[in-house]
PDB file of N, CA and C in Angstrom:
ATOM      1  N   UNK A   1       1.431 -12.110   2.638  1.00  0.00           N
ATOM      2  CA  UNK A   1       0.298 -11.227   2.631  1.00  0.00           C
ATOM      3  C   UNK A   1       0.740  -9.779   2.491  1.00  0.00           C
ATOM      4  N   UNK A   2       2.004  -9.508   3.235  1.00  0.00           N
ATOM      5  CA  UNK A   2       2.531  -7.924   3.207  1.00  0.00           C
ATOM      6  C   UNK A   2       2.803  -7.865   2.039  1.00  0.00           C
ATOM      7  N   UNK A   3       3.475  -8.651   1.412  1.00  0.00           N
ATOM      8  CA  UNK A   3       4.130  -8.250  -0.158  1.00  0.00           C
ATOM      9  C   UNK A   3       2.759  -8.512  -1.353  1.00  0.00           C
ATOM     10  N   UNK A   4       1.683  -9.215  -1.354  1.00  0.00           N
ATOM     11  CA  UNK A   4       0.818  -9.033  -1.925  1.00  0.00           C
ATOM     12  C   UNK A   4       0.125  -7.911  -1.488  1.00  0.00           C
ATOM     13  N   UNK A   5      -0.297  -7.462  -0.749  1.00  0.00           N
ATOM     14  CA  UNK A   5      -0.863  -6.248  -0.281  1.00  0.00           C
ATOM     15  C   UNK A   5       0.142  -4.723  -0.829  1.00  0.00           C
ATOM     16  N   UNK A   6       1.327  -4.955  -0.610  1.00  0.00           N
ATOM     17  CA  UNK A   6       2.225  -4.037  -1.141  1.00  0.00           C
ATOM     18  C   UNK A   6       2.235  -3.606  -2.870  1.00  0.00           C
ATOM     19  N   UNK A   7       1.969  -4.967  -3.447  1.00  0.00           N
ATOM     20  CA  UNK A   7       2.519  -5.160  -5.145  1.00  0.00           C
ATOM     21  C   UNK A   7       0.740  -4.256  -5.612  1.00  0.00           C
ATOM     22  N   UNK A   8      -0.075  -4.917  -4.956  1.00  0.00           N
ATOM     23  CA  UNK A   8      -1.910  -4.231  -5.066  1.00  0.00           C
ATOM     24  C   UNK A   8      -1.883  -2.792  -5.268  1.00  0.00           C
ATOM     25  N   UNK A   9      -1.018  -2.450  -3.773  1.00  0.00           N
ATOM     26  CA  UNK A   9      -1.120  -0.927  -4.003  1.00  0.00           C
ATOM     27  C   UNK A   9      -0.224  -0.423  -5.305  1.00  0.00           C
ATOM     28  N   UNK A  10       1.306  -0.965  -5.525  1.00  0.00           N
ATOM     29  CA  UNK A  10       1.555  -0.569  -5.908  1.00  0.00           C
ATOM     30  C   UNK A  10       1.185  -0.127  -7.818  1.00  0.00           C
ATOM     31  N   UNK A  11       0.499  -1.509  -7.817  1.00  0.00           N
ATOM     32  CA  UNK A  11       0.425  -1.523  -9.401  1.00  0.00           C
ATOM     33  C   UNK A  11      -1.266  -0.163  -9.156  1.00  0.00           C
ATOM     34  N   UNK A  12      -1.913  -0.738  -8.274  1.00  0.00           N
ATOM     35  CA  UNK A  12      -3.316   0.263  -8.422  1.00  0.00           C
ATOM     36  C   UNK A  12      -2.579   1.749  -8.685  1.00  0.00           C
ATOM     37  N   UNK A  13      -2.013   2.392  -7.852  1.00  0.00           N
ATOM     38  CA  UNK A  13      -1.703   3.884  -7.586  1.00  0.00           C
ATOM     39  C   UNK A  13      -0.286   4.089  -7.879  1.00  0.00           C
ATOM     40  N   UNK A  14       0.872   3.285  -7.851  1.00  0.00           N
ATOM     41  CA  UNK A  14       1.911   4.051  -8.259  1.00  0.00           C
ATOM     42  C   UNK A  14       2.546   4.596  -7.252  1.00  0.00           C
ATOM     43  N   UNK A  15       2.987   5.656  -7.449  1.00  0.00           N
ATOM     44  CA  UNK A  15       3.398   6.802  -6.368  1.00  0.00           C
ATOM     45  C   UNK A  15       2.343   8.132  -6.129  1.00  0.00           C
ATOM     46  N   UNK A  16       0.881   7.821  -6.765  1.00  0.00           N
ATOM     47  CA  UNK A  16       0.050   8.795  -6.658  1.00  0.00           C
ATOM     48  C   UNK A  16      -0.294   8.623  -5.063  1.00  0.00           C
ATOM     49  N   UNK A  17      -1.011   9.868  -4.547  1.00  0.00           N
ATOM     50  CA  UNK A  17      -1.545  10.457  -3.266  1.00  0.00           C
ATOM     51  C   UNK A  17      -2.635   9.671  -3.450  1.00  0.00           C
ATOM     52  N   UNK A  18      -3.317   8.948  -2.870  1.00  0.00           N
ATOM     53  CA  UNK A  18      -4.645   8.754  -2.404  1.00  0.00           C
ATOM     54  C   UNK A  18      -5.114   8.438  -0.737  1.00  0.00           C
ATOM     55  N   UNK A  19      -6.234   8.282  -0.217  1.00  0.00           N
ATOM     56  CA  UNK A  19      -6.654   8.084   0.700  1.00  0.00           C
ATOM     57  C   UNK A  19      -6.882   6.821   1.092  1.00  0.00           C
ATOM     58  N   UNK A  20      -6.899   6.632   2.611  1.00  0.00           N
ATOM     59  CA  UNK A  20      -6.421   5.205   3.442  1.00  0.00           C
ATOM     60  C   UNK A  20      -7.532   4.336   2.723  1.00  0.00           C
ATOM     61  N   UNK A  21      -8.855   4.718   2.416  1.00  0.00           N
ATOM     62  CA  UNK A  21     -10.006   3.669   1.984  1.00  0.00           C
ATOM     63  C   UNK A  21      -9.692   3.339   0.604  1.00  0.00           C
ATOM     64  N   UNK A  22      -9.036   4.232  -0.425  1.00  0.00           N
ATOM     65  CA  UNK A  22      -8.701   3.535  -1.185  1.00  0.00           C
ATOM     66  C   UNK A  22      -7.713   2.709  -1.786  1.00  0.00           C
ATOM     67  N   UNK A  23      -6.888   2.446  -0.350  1.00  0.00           N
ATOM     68  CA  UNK A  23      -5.794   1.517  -0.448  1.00  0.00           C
ATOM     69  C   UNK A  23      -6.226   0.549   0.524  1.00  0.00           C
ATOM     70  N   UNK A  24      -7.398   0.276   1.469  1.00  0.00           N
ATOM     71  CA  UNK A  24      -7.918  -0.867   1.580  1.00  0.00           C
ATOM     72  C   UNK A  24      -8.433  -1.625   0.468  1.00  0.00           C
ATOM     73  N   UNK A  25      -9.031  -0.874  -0.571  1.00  0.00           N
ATOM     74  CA  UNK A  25     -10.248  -1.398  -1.416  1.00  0.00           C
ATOM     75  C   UNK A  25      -9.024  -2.043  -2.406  1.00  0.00           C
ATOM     76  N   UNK A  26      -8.245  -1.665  -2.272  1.00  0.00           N
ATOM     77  CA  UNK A  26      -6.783  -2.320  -3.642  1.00  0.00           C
ATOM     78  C   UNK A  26      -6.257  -3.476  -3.001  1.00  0.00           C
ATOM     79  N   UNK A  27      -6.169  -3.268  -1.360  1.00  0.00           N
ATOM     80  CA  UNK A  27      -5.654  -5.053  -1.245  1.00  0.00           C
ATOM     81  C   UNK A  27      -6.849  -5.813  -0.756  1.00  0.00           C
ATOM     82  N   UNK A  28      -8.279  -5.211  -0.606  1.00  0.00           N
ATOM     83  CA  UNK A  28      -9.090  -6.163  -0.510  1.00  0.00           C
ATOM     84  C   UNK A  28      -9.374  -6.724  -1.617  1.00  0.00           C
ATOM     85  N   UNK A  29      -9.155  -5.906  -2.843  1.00  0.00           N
ATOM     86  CA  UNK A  29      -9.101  -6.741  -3.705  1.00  0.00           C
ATOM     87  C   UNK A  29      -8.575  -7.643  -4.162  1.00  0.00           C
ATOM     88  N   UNK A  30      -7.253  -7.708  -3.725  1.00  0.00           N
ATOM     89  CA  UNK A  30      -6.849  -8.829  -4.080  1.00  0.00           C
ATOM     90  C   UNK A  30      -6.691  -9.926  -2.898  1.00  0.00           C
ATOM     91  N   UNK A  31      -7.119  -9.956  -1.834  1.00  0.00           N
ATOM     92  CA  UNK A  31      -7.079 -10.423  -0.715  1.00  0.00           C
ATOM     93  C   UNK A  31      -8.629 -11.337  -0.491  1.00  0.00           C
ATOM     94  N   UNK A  32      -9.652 -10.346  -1.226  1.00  0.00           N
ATOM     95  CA  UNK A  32     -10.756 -10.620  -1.038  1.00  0.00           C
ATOM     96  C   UNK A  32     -11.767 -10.761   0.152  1.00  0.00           C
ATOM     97  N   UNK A  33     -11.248  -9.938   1.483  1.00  0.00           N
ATOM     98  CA  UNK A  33     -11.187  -9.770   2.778  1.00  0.00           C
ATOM     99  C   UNK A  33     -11.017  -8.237   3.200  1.00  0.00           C
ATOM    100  N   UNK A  34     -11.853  -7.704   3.577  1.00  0.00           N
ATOM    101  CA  UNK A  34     -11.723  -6.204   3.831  1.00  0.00           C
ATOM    102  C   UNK A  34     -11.163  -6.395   5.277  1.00  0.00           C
ATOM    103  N   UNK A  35     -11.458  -6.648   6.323  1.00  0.00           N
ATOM    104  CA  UNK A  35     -10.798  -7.019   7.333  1.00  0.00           C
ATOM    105  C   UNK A  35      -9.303  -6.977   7.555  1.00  0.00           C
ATOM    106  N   UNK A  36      -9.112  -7.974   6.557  1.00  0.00           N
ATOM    107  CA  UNK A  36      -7.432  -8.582   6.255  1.00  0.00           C
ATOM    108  C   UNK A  36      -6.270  -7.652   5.732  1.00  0.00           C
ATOM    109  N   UNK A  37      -7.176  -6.930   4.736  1.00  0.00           N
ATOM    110  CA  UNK A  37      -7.130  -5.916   3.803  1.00  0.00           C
ATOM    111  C   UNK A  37      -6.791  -4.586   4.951  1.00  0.00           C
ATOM    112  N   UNK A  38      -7.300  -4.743   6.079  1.00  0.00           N
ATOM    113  CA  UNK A  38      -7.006  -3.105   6.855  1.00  0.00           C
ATOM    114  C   UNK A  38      -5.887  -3.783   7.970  1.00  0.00           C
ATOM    115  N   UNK A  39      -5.742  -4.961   8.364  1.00  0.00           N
ATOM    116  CA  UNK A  39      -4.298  -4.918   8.756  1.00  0.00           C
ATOM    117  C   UNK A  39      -3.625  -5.520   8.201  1.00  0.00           C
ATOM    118  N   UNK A  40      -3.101  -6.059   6.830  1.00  0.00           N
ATOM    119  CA  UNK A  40      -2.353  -5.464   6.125  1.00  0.00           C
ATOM    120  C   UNK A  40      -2.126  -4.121   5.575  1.00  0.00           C
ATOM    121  N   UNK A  41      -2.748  -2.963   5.585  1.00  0.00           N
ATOM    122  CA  UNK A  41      -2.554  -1.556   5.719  1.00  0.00           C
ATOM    123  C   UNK A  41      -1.917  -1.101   6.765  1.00  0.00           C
ATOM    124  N   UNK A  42      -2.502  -1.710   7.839  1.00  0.00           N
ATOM    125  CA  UNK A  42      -1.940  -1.325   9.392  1.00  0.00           C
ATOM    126  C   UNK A  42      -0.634  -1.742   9.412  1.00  0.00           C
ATOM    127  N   UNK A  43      -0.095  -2.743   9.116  1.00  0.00           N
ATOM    128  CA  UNK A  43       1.155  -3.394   9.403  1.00  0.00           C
ATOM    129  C   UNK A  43       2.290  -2.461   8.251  1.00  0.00           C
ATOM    130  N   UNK A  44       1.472  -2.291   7.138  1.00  0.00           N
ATOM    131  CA  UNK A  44       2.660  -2.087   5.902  1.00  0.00           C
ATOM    132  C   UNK A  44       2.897  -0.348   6.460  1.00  0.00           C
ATOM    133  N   UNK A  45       1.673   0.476   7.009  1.00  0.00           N
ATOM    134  CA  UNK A  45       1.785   1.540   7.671  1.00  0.00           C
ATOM    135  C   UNK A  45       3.276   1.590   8.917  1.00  0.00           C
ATOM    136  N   UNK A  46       2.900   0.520   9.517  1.00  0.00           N
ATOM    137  CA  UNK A  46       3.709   0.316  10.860  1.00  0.00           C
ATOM    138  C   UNK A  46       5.251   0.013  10.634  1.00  0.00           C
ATOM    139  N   UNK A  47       5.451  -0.532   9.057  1.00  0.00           N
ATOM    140  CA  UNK A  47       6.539  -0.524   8.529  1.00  0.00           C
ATOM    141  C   UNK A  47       7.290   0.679   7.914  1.00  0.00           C
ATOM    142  N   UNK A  48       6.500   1.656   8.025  1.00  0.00           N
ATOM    143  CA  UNK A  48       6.324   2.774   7.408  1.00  0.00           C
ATOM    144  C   UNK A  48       6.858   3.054   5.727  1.00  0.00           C
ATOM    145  N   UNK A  49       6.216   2.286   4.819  1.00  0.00           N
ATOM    146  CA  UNK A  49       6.346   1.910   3.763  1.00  0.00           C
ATOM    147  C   UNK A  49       5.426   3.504   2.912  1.00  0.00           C
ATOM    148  N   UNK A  50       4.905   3.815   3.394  1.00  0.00           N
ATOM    149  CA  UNK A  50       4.045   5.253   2.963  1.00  0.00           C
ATOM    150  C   UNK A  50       4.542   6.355   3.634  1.00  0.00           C
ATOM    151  N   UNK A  51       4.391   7.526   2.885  1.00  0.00           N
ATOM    152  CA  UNK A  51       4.987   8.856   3.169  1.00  0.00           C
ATOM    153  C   UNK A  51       3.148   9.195   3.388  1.00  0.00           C
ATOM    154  N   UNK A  52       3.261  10.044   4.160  1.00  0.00           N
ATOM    155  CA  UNK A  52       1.696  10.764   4.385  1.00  0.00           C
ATOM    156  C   UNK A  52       1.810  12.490   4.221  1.00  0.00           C
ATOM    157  N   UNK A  53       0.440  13.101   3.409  1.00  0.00           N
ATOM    158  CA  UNK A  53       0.231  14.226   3.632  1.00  0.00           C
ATOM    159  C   UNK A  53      -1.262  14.029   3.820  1.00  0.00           C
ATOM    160  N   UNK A  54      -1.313  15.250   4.699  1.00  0.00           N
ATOM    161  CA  UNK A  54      -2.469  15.189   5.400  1.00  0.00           C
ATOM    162  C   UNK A  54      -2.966  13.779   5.931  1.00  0.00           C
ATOM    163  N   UNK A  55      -4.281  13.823   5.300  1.00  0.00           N
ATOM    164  CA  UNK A  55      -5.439  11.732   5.334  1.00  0.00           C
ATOM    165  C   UNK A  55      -4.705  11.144   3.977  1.00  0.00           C
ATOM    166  N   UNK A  56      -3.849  11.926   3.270  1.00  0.00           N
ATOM    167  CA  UNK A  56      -3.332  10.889   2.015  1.00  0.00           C
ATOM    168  C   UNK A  56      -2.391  10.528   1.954  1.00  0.00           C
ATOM    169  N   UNK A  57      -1.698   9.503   1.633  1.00  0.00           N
ATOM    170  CA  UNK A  57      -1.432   8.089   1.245  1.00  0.00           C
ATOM    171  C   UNK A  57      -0.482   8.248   0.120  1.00  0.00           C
ATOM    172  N   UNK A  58       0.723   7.928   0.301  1.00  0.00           N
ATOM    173  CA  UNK A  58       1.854   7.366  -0.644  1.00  0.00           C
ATOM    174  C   UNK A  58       2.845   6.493  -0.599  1.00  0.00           C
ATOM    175  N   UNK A  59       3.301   5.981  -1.467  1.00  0.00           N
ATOM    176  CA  UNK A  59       4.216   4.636  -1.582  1.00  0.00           C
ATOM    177  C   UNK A  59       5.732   5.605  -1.283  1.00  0.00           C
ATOM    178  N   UNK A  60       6.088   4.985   0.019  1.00  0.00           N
ATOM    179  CA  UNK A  60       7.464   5.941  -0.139  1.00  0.00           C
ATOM    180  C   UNK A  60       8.386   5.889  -1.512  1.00  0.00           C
ATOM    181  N   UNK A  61       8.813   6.928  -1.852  1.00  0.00           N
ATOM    182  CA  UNK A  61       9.115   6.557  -3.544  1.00  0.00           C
ATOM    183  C   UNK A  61      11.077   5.896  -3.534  1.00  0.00           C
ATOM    184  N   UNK A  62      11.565   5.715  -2.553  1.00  0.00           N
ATOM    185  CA  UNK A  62      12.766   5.057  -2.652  1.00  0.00           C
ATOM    186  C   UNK A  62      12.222   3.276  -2.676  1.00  0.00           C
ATOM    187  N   UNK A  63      11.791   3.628  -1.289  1.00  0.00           N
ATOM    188  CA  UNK A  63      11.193   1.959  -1.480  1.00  0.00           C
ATOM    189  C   UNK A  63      10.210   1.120  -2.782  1.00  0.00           C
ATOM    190  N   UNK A  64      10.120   2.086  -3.355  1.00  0.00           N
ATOM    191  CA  UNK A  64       8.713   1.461  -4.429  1.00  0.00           C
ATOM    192  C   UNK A  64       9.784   1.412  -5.552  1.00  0.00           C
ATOM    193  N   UNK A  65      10.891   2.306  -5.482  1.00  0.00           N
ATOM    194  CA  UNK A  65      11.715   2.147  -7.006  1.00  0.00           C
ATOM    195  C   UNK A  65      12.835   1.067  -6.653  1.00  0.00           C
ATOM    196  N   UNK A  66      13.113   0.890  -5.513  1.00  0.00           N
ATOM    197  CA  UNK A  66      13.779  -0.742  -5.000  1.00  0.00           C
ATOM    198  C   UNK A  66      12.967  -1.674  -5.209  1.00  0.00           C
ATOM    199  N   UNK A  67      11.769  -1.854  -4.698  1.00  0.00           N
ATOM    200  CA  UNK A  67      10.510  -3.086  -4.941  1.00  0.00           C
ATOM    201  C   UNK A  67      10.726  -3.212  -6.779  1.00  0.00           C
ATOM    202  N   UNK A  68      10.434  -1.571  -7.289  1.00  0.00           N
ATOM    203  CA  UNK A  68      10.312  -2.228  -8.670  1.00  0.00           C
ATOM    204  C   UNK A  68      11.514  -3.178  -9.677  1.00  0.00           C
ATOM    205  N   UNK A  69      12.701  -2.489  -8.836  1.00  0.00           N
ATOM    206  CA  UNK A  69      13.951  -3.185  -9.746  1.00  0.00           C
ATOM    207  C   UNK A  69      14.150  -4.632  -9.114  1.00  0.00           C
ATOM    208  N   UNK A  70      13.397  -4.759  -8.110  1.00  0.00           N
ATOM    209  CA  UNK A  70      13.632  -6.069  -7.484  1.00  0.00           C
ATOM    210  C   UNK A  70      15.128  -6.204  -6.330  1.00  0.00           C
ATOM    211  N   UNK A  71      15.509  -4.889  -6.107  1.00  0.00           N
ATOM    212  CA  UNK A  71      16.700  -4.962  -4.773  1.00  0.00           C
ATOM    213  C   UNK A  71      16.283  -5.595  -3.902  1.00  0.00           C
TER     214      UNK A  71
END
């Protein structure tokens, strides 16, 4: 569920800034569970897989360019 929730955000946004609701709405989408969808946010948060400014939202960019090469 973490790594589908992870691959959601990543293909939706990239390494762009956005806000916490619209990185629920990317793994509820693919989850199909808004619920599920906010703790998997919570957890991938708790992993600290996102860099934050301010209320917005980013894919830490070491980890997202490891995820992408597949390390």
């Amino acid at each position: 569920m973490l790594a589908s929730g992870y691959r959601s955000v990543a293909a939706e946004f990239g390494g762009d800034l956005v806000d916490t609701e619209a990185v629920v709405t990317a793994i509820a989408y693919q989850t199909g569970d808004e619920e599920e969808a906010r703790w998997v946010l919570a957890c991938l948060d708790a992993l600290q897989v996102f860099d934050r400014e301010d209320t917005q939202l980013r894919l830490e960019p070491l980890l997202r360019q490891c995820v992408a090469l597949g390390v």
